[in-house]
Protein backbone atom coordinates (compact mmCIF):
# COMPACT_ATOMS: atom_id res chain seq x y z
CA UNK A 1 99.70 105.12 122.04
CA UNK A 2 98.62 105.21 118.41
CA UNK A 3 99.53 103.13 115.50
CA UNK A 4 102.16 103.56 112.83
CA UNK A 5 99.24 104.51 110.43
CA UNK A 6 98.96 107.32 112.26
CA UNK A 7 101.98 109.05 111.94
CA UNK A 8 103.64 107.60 109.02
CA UNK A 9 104.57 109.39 105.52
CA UNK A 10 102.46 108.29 102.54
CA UNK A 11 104.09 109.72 99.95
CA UNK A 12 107.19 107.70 99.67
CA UNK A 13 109.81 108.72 96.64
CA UNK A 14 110.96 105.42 95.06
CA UNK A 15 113.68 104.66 92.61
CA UNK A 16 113.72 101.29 90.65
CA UNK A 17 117.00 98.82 91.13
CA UNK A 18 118.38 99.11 87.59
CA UNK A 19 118.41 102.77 87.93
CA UNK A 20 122.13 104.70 89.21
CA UNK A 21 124.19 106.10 91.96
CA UNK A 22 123.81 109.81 89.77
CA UNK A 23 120.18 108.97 89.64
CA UNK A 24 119.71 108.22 93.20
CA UNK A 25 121.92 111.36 94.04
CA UNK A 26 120.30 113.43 91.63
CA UNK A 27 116.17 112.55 93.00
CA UNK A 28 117.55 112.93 96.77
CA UNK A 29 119.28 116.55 95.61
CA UNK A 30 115.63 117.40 94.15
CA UNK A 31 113.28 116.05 96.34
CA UNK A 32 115.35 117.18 99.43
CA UNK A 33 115.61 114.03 101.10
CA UNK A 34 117.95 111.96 102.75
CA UNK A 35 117.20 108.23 101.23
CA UNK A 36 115.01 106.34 98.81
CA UNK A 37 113.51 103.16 98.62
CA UNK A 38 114.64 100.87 96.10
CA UNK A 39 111.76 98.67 94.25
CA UNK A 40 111.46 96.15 91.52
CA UNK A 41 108.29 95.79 89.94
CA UNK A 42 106.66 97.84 92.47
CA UNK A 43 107.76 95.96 95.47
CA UNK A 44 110.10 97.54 97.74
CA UNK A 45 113.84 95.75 97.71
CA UNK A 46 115.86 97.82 100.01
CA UNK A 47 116.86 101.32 100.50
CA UNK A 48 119.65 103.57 99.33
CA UNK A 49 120.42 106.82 101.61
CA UNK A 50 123.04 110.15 101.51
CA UNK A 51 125.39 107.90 103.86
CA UNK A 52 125.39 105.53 101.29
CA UNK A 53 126.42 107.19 98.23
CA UNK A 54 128.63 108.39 100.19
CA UNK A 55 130.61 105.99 101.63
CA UNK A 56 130.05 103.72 98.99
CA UNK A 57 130.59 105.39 96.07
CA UNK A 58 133.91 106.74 97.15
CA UNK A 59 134.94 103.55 97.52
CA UNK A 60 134.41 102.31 94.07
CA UNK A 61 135.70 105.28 92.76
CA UNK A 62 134.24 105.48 89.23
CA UNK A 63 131.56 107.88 88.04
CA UNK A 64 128.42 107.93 89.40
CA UNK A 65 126.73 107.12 86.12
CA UNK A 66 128.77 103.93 85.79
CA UNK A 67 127.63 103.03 89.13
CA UNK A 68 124.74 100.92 89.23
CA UNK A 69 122.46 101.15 92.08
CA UNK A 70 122.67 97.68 93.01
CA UNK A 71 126.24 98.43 94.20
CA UNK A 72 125.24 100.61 96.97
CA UNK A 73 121.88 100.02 98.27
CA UNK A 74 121.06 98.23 101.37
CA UNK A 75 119.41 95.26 100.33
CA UNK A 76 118.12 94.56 104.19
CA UNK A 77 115.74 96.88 105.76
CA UNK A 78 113.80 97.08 108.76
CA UNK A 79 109.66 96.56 108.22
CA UNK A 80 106.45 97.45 109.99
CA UNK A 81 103.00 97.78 109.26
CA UNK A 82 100.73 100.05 109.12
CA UNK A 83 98.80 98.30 112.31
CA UNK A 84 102.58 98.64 114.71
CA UNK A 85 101.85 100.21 117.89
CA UNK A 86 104.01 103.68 117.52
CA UNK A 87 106.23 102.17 120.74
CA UNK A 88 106.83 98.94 119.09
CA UNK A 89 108.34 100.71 115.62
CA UNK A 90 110.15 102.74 118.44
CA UNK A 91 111.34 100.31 119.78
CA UNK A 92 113.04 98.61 116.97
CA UNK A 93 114.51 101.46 115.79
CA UNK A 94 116.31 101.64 118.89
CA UNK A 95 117.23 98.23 118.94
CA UNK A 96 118.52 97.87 115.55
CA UNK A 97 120.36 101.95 115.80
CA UNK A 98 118.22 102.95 112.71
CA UNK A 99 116.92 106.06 111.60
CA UNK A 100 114.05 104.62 109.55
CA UNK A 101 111.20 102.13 109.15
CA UNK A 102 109.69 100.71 105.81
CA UNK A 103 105.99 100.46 106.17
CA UNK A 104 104.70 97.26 104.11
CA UNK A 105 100.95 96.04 103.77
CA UNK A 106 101.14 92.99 102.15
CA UNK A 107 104.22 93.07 101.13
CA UNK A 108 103.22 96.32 99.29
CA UNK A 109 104.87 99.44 100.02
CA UNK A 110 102.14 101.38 102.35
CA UNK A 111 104.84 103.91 103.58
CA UNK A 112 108.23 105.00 105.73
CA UNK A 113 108.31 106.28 109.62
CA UNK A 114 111.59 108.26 110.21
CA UNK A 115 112.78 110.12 113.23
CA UNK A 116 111.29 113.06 112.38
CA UNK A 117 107.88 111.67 112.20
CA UNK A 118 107.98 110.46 115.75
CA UNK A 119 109.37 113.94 116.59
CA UNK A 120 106.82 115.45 115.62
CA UNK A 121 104.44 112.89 117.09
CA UNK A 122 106.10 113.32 120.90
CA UNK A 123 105.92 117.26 119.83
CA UNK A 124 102.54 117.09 119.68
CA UNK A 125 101.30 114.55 122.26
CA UNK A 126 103.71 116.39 124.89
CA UNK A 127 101.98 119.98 123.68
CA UNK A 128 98.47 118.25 123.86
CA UNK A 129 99.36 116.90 127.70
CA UNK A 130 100.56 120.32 128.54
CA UNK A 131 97.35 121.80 127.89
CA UNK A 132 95.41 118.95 129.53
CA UNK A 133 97.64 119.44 132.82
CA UNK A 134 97.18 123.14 132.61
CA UNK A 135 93.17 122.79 132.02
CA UNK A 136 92.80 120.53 134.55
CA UNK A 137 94.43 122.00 137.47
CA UNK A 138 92.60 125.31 136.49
């Protein structure tokens, strides 16, 4: 099986900590997406997703602009890098009932692996099996 490199997005959307709930709301409404990752000074300090704002910002019950991010995001996340065997980042994902992996290269932010990368991954290995099975019994 490949490595996380392989399959992971590069192009990760990023919001900085001091930033708000109607911010965070606002990127994920434009960029189409369902979470962020938070950073300060460059270096990823957790994530913030739909679920999130939410849950969360129902609770507090003020307006999003009042909310600071700092209320709501997850401060833990799950890590891998860019060098995890594709079943290993699988693997914790199941363990730890997550929908996401950030990918970090020294401690830098290198990229995310979601469910729908690894979807299409199996997609594509499975279609790329097919055709060996059906070429080789030809």
């Amino acid at each position: 099986m490949g490595q996380v490199r392989d399959i992971m997005t590069r192009n990760v959307v990023i919001i900085e900590h001091s930033k708000t709930a109607r911010d965070a709301a606002v990127l994920l409404t434009e960029k189409d997406i369902s979470f962020l990752v938070v950073v300060e000074n460059e270096k990823p300090i957790g994530i913030v997703t739909e679920r999130d704002l939410v849950r969360k910002v129902w609770a507090i019950d003020k307006k999003t602009s009042d909310i600071p991010l700092s209320d709501i995001m997850s401060y833990k996340f799950r890590s891998v890098t860019p060098t995890t065997s594709i079943e290993d980042a699988v693997q914790k994902m199941l363990n730890n009932n997550i929908r996401r992996l950030v990918v970090l290269e020294d401690n830098n932010l290198a990229g995310v692996i979601t469910e729908t990368d690894l979807a299409s991954y199996l997609r594509s290995k499975l279609l790329i099996d097919g055709a060996m099975k059906s070429v080789e019994s030809k």
